[in-house]
Protein backbone atom coordinates (compact mmCIF):
# COMPACT_ATOMS: atom_id res chain seq x y z
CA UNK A 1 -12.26 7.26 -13.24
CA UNK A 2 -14.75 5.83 -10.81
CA UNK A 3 -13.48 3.88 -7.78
CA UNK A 4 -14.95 1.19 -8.32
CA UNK A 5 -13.22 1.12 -11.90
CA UNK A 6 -9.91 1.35 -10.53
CA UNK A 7 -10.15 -1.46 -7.69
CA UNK A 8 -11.58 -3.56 -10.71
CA UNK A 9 -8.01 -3.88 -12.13
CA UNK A 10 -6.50 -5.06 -8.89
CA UNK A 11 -9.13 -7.38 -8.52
CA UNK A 12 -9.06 -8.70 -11.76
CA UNK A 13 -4.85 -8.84 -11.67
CA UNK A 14 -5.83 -10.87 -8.54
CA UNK A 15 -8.57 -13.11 -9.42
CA UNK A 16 -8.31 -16.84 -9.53
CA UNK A 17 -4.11 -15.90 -9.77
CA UNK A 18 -2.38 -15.96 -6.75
CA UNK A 19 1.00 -14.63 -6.72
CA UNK A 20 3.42 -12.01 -5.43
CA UNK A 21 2.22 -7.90 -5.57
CA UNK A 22 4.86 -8.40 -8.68
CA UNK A 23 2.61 -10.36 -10.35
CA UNK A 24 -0.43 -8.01 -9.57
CA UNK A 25 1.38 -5.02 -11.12
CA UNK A 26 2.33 -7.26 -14.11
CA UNK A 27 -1.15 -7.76 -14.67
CA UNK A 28 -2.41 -4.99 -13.89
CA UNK A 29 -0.14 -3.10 -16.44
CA UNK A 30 -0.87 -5.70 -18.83
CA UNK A 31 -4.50 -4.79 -18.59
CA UNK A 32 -4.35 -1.25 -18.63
CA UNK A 33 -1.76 -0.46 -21.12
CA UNK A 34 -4.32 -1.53 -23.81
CA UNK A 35 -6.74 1.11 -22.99
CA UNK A 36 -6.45 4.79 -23.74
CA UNK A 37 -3.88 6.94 -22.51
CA UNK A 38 -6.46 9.22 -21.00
CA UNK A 39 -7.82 6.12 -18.92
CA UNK A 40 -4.56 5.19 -17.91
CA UNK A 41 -3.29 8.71 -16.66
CA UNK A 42 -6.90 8.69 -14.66
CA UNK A 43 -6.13 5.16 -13.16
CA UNK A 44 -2.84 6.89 -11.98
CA UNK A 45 -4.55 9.89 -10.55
CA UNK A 46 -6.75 7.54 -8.82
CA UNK A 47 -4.12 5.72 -7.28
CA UNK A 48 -2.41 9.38 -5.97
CA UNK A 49 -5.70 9.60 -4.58
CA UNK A 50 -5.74 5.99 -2.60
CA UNK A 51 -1.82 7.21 -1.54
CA UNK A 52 -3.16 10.67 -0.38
CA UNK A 53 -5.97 8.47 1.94
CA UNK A 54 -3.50 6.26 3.79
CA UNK A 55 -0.73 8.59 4.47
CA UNK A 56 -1.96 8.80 8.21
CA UNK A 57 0.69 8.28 11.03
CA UNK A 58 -1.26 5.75 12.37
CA UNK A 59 -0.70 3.48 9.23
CA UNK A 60 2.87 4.26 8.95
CA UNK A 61 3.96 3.47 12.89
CA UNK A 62 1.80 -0.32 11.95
CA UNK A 63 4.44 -0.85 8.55
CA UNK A 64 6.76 0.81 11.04
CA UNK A 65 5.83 -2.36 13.50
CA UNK A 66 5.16 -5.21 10.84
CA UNK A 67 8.40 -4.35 8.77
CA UNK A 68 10.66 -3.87 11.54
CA UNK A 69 11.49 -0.10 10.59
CA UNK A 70 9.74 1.70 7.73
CA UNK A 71 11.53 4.96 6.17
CA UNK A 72 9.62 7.43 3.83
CA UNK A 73 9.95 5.40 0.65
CA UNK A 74 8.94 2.37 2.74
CA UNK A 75 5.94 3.52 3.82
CA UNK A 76 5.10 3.92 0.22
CA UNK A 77 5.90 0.69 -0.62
CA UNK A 78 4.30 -0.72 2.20
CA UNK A 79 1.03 1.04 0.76
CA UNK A 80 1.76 -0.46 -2.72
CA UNK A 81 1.96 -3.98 -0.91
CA UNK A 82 -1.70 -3.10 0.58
CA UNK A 83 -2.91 -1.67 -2.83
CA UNK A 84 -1.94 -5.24 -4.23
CA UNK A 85 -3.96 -6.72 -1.39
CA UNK A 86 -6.88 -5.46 -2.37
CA UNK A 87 -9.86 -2.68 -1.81
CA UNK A 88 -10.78 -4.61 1.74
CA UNK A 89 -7.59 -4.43 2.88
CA UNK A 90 -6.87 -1.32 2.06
CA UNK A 91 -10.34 0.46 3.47
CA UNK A 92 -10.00 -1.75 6.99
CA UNK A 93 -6.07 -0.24 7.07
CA UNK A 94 -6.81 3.25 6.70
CA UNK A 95 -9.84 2.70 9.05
CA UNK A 96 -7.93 1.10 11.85
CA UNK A 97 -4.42 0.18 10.87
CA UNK A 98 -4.53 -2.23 13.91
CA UNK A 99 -6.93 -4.52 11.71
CA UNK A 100 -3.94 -5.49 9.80
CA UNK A 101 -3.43 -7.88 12.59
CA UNK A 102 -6.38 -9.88 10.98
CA UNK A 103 -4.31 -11.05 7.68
CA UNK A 104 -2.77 -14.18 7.57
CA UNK A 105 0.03 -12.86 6.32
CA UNK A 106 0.70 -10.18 9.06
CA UNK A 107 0.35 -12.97 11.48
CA UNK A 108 2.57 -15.48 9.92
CA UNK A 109 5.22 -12.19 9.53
CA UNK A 110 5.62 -12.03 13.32
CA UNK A 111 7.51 -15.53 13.10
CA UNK A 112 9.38 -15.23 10.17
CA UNK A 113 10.11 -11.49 9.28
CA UNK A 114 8.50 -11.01 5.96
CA UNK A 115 8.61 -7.99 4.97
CA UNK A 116 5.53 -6.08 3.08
CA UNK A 117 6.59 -3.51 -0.06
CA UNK A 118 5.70 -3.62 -3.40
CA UNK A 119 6.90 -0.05 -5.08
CA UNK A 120 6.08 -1.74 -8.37
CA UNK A 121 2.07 -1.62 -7.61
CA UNK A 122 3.17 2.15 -7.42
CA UNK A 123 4.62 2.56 -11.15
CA UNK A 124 1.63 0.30 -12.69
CA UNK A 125 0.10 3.60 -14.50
CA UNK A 126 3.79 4.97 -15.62
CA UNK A 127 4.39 1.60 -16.86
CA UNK A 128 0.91 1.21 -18.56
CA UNK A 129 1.59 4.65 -20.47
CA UNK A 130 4.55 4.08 -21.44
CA UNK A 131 3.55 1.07 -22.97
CA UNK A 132 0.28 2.74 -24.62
CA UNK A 133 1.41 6.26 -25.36
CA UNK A 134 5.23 5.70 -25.85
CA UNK A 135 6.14 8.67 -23.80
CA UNK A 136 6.15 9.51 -19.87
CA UNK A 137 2.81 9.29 -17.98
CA UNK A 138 1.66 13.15 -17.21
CA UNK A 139 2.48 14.52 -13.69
CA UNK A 140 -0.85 13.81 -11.87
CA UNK A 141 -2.33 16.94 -9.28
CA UNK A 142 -2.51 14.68 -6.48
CA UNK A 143 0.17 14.43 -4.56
CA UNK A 144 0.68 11.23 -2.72
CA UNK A 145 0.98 12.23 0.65
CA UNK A 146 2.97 11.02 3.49
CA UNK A 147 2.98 12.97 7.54
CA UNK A 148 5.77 15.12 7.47
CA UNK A 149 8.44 12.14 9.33
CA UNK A 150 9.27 15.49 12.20
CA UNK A 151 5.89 15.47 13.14
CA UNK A 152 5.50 11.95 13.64
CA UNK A 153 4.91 10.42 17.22
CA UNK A 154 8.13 8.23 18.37
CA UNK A 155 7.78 5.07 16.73
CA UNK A 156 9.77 3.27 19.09
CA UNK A 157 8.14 4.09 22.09
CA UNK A 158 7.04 0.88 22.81
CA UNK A 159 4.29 1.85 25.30
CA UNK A 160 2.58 4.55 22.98
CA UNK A 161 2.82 1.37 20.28
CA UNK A 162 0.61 -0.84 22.56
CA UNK A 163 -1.36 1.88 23.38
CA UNK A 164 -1.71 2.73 19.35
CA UNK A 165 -1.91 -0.46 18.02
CA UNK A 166 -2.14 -3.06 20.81
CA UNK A 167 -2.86 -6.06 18.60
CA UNK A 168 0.33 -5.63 16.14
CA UNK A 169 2.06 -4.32 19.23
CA UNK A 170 0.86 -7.84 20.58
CA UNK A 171 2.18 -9.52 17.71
CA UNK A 172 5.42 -8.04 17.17
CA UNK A 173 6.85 -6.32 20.61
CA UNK A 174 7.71 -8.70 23.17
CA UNK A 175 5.71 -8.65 25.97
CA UNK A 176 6.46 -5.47 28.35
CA UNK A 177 8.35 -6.23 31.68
């Protein structure tokens, strides 16, 4: 599957229909689970592969700083919250996960604590194939990846944060004494 035939499903389960990375997935399975199993299990693949590209520490210590604490299967659900935001948002996060401070919706999260996951963006192709095959989706060769959380840099080091990721850090640390 070709990548831009893969962000073509999240844009279409996002077009003209605002709603709630629920209601992308929704759509998105809708839409896929009427093609062929084949083209479904690539979709998946594809999305391993978009999993594999943003597992960077970087990325996890800003859901780490917009969420207010981000384990392992939060940072994948964070990523399933950016999938559902779109190919933009996704490319300008694994770029410079600082950028993230440019959404609306980051912003607005400083005041009121929203918090960004969406782990059913992550079972669209299962879902799909289920639906189209009747049986389990094939285990895909891409591992979504993740930093190994022992080798990550101190997350609540509030200094290396600012240093990191000074606009989120802006946003969501108070301001240092």
């Amino acid at each position: 599957m070709r990548t831009d035939d893969f962000w073509a499903v999240i844009a279409s389960a996002t077009a003209d229909r605002p709603g709630s990375p629920a209601d992308v997935a929704d759509r998105a399975v809708a839409q896929l689970a009427g093609r062929d199993p084949a083209e479904i299990a690539a979709w998946g693949r594809h999305l391993d592969k978009v999993m594999a590209a943003s597992g960077t520490d970087d990325l996890w210590a800003a859901a780490y700083l917009i969420n207010g604490g981000c384990a392992e299967d939060g940072f994948d659900s964070f990523r399933g919250w950016l999938v559902a935001s779109g190919r933009e948002v996704v490319a300008g996060a694994v770029r410079n996960p600082d950028s993230l401070a440019d959404l609306p919706a980051v912003r607005a999260a400083a005041s009121t604590g929203a918090v960004f996951e969406a782990e059913e963006v992550l079972t669209i192709a299962a879902e799909a194939y289920r639906q189209a095959a009747g049986s389990e989706l094939p285990t895909s060769d891409v591992a979504r990846s993740r930093p190994d959380p022992a080798m990550l840099w101190d997350f609540d080091d509030e200094d290396e944060m600012r240093r990191r990721l000074p606009r989120l850090a802006e946003l969501f640390l108070a301001p240092p004494d």
